[in-house]
Protein backbone atom coordinates (compact mmCIF):
# COMPACT_ATOMS: atom_id res chain seq x y z
CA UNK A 1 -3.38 -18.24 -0.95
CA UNK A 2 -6.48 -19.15 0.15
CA UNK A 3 -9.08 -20.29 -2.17
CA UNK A 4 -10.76 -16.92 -3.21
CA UNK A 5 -14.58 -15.91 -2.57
CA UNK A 6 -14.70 -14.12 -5.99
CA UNK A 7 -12.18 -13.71 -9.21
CA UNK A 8 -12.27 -11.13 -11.82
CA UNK A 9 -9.93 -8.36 -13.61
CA UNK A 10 -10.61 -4.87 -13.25
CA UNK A 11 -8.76 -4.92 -17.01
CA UNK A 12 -6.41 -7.24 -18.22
CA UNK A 13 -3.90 -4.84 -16.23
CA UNK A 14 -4.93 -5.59 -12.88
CA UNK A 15 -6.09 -8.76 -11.41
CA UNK A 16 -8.62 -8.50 -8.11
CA UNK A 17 -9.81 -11.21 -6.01
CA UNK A 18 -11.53 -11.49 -2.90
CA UNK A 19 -11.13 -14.31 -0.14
CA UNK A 20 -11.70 -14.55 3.52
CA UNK A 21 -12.31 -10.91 3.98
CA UNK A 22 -8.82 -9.84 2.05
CA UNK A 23 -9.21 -8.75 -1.24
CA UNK A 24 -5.89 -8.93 -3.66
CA UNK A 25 -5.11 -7.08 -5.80
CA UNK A 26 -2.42 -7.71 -8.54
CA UNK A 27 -0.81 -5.46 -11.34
CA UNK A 28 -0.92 -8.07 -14.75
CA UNK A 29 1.98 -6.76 -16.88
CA UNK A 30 4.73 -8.34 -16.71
CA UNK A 31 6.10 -7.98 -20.21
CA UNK A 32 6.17 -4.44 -19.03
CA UNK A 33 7.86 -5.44 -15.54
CA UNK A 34 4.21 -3.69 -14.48
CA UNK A 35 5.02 -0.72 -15.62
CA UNK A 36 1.58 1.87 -15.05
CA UNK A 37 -0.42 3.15 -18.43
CA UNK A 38 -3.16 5.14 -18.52
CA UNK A 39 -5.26 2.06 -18.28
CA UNK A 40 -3.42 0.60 -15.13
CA UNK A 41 -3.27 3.44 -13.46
CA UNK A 42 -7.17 3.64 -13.47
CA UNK A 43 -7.83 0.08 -13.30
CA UNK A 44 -5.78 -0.29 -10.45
CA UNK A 45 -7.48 2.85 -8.93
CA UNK A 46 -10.62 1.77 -8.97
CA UNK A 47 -9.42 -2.01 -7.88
CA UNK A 48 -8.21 0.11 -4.42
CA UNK A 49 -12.19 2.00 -4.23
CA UNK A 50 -14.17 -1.15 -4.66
CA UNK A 51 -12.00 -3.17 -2.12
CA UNK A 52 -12.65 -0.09 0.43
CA UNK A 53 -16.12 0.11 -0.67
CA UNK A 54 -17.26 -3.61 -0.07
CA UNK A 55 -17.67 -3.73 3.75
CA UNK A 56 -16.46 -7.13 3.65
CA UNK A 57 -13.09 -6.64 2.77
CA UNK A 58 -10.82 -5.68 6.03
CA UNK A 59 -7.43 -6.02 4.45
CA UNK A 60 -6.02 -5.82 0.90
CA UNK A 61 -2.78 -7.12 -0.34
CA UNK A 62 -0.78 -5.16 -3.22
CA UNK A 63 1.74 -7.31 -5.36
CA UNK A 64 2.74 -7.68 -8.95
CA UNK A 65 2.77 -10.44 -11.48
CA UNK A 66 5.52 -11.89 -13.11
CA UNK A 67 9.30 -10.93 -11.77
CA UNK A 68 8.56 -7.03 -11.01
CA UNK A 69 6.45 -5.10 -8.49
CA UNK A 70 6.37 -2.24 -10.52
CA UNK A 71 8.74 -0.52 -12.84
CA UNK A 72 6.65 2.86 -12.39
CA UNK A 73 5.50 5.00 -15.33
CA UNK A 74 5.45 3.41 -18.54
CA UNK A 75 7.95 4.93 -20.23
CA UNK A 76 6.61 4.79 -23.74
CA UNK A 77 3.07 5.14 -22.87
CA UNK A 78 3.64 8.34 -20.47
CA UNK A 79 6.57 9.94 -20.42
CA UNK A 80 8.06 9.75 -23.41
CA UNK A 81 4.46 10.85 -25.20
CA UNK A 82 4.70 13.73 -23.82
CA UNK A 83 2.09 13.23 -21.15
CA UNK A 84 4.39 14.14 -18.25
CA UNK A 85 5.46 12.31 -15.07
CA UNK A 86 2.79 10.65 -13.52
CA UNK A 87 0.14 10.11 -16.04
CA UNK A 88 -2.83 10.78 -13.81
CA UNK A 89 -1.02 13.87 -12.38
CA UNK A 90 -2.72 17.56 -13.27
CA UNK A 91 -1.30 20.25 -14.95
CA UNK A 92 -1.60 23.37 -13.56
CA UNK A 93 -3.86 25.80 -15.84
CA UNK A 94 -1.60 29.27 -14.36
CA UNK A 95 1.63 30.25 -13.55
CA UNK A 96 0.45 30.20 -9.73
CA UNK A 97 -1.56 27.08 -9.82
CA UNK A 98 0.65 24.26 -8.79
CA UNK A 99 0.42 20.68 -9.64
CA UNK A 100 -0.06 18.29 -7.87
CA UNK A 101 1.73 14.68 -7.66
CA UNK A 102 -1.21 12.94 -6.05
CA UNK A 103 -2.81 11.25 -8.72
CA UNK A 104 -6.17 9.40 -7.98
CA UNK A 105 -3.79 5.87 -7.40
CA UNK A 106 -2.50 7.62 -4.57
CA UNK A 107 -5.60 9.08 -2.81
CA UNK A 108 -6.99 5.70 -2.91
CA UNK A 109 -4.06 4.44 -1.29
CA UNK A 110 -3.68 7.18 1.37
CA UNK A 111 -7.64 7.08 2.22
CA UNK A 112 -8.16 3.62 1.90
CA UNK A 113 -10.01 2.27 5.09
CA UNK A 114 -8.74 -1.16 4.88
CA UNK A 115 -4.83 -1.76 6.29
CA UNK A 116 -2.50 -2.40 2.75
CA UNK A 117 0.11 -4.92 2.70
CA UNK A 118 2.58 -4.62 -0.40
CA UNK A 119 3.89 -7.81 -1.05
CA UNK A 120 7.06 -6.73 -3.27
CA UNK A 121 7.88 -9.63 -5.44
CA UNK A 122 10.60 -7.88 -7.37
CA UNK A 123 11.69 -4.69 -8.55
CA UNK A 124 10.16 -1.58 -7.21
CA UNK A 125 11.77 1.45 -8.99
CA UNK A 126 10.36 5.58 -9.24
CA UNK A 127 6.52 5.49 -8.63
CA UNK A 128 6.22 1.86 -7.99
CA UNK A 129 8.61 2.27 -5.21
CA UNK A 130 6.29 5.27 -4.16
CA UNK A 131 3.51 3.11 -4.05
CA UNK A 132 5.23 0.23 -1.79
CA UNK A 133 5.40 3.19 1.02
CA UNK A 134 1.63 3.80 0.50
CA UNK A 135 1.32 1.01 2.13
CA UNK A 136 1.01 0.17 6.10
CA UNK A 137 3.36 -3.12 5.59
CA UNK A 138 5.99 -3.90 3.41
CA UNK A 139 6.89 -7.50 2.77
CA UNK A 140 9.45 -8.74 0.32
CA UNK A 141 10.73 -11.92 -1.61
CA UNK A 142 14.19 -12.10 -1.80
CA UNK A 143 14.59 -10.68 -5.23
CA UNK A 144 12.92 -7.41 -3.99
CA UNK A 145 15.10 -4.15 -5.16
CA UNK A 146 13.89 -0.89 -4.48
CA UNK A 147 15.01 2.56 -6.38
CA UNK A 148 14.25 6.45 -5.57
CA UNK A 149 15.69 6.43 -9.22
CA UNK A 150 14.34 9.98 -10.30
CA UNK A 151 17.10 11.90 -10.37
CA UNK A 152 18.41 9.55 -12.66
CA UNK A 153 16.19 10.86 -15.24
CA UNK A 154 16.92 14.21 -14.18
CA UNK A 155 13.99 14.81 -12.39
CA UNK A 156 12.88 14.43 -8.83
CA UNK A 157 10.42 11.68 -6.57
CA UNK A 158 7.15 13.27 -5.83
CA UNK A 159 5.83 14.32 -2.42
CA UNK A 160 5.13 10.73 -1.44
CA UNK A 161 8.44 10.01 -1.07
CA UNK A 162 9.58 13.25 0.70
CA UNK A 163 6.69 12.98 3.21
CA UNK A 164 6.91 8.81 4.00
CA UNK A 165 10.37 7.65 3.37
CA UNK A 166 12.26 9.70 5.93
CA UNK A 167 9.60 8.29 8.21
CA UNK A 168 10.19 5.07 7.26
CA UNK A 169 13.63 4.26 6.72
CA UNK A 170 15.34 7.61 8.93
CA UNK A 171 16.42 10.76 6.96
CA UNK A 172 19.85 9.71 6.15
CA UNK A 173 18.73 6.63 4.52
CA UNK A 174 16.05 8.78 3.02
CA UNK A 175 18.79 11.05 1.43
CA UNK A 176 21.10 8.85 0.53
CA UNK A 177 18.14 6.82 -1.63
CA UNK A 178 16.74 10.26 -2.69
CA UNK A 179 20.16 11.43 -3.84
CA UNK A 180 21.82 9.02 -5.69
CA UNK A 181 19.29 6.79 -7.05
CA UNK A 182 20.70 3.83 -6.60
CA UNK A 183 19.31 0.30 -5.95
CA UNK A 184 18.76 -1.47 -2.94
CA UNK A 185 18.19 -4.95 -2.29
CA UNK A 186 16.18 -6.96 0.27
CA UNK A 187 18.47 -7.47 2.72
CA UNK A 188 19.48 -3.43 3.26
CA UNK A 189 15.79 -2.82 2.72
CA UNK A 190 15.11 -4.96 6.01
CA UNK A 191 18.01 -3.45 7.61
CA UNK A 192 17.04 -0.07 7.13
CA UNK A 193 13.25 -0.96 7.96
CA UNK A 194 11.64 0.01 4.88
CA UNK A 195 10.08 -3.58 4.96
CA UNK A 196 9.26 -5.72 7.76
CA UNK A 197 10.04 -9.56 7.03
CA UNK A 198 12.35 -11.24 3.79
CA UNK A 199 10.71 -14.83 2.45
CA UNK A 200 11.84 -16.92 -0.34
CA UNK A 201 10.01 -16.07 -3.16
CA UNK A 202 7.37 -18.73 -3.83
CA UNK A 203 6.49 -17.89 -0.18
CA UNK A 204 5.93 -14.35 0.00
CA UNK A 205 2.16 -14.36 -1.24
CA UNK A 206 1.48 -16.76 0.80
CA UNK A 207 3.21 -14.93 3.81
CA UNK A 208 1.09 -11.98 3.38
CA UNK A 209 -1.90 -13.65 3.09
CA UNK A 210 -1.43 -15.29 7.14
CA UNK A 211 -0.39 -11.44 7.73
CA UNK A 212 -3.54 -10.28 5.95
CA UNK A 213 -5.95 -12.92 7.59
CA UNK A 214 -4.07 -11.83 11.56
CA UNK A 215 -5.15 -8.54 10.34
CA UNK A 216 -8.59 -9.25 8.90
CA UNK A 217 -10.08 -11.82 12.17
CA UNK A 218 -9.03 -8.72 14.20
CA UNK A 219 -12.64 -6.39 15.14
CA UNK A 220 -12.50 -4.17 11.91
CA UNK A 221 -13.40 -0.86 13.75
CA UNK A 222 -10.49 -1.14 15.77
CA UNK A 223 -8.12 -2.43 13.07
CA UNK A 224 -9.65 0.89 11.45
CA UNK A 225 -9.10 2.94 14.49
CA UNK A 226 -5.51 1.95 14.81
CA UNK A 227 -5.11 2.60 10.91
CA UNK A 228 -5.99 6.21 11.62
CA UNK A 229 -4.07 6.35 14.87
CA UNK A 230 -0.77 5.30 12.94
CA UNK A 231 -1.69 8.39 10.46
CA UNK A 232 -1.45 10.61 12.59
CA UNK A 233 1.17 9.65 14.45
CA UNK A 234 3.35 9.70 11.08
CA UNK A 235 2.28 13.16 10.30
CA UNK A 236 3.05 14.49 13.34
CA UNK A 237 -0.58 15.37 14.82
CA UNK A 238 0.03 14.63 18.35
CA UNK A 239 -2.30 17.00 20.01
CA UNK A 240 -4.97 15.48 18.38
CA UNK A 241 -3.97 11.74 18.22
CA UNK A 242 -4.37 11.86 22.21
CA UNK A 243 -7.89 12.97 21.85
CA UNK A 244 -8.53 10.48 19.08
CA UNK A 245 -7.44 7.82 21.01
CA UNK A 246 -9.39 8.48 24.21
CA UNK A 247 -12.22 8.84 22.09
CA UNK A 248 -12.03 5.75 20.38
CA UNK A 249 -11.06 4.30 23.37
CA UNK A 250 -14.20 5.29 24.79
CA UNK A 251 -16.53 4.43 21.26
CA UNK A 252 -15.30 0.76 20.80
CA UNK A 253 -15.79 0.03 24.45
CA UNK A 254 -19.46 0.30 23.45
CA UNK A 255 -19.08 -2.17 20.45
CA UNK A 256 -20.46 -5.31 19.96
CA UNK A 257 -17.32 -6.60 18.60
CA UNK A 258 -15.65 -5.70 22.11
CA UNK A 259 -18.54 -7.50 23.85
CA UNK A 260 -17.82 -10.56 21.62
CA UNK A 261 -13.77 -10.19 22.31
CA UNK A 262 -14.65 -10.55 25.97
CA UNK A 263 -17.16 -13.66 25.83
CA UNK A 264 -15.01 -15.13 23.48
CA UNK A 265 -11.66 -15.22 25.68
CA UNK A 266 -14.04 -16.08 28.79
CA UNK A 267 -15.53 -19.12 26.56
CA UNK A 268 -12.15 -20.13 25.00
CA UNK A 269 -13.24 -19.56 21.61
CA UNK A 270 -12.25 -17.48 18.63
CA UNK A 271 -14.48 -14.30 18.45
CA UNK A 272 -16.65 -13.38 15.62
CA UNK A 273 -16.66 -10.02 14.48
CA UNK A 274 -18.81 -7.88 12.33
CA UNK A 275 -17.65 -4.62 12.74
CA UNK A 276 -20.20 -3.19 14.83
């Protein structure tokens, strides 16, 4: 990694540092295998709304410490206190008020401006396998796994899943995952394209940080433009996406940042961008 602009923990669940325009952000409990609490679910929450809320960031990359990604809810801590699945989830107050499984983690996720790599260092299982597809690139080390593992506990994934992983990996991957629970390592996990490149695992940070820095010397507006683009795409809003793109189209040709692409390939030279 690079060497970082700032360094600080958002608790001592989460780690968050900022360097070269990509912040990092880092789940810090590995006794736990990263496991989310109350207090990691928020800290890492708000780690996701101040990286999309400093301009400076363009790209933010999601990993774990220790020999996990994340283990999902914290078994003692949430759901076996009687809390319910997904600690930050709300309960509905009437019969005909539904819940909803989008806590505030994943809201930040699905809204966040800035592209999200997940660099899985190790076991994703239930939610923490829910958050790797919240993000817009999945990279793994070679001891990745990844488990829909819900129905294991007799109970099912949330509408993350159901909405992204078919997406993602095709429906009958999605099912079979979905179905049986069971665990799947790197190498099926880049076959079936739920992640995008396999490194050795004292290179994978440092893999997603030249995949973050690609990302974050791009012109932001249009990294953000394509961000949305994507979006849509995924969820099926085609009507619209052609509109959105001609506009866009249209409003970056005006930038400065496109002005600066085009003196900078005429002059040989990297460009410098600052998002207007």
């Amino acid at each position: 990694m690079s060497t970082s602009q700032s360094d600080n923990k958002m608790s001592d669940t989460v780690l968050y540092s900022v360097a070269d325009h990509v912040a990092t952000i880092t789940m810090n409990r590995p006794e736990r295998h990263n496991a989310l609490n109350h207090e990691s679910y928020a800290a890492t929450t708000d780690a996701f709304n101040k990286a999309n809320a400093d301009q400076q960031v363009r790209c933010i990359i999601f990993t774990g410490a220790g020999r996990s990604f994340c283990s999902g809810d914290d078994v003692v801590e949430i759901m076996a206190s009687g809390d319910g699945l997904k600690g930050a989830l709300k309960k509905p107050e009437a019969k005909d008020t539904p819940a909803t499984t989008n806590p505030p983690l994943a809201v930040a996720m699905r809204t966040s401006r800035c592209p999200i790599i997940a660099a899985v260092n190790g076991a994703a299982v239930g939610f923490g396998m829910e958050l790797t597809l919240l993000a817009d690139i999945r990279v793994a080390s070679e001891t990745a796994r990844f488990s829909e593992m819900f129905v294991r506990r007799g109970i099912i994934a949330t509408h993350i899943s159901y909405d992204l992983l078919p997406n993602i990996v095709g429906p009958a991957m999605a099912a079979e995952m979905l179905l049986t629970g069971e665990m799947i390592n790197a190498e099926k996990a880049l076959a079936c394209g739920l992640v995008s490149e396999i490194t050795e695992p004292d290179a994978l940070l440092t893999h997603a940080d030249k995949l973050a820095a690609a990302i974050a010397e791009n012109p932001p507006l249009a990294v953000q433009r394509a961000k949305v683009g994507l979006a849509m795409k995924r969820d099926h809003q085609l009507a619209e996406l052609d509109h959105y793109l001609s506009l866009s189209l249209s409003d970056l040709s005006r930038t400065k940042d496109h002005q600066e692409s085009v003196a900078a390939f005429l002059e040989k030279r990297a460009g410098k961008y600052i998002g207007e």
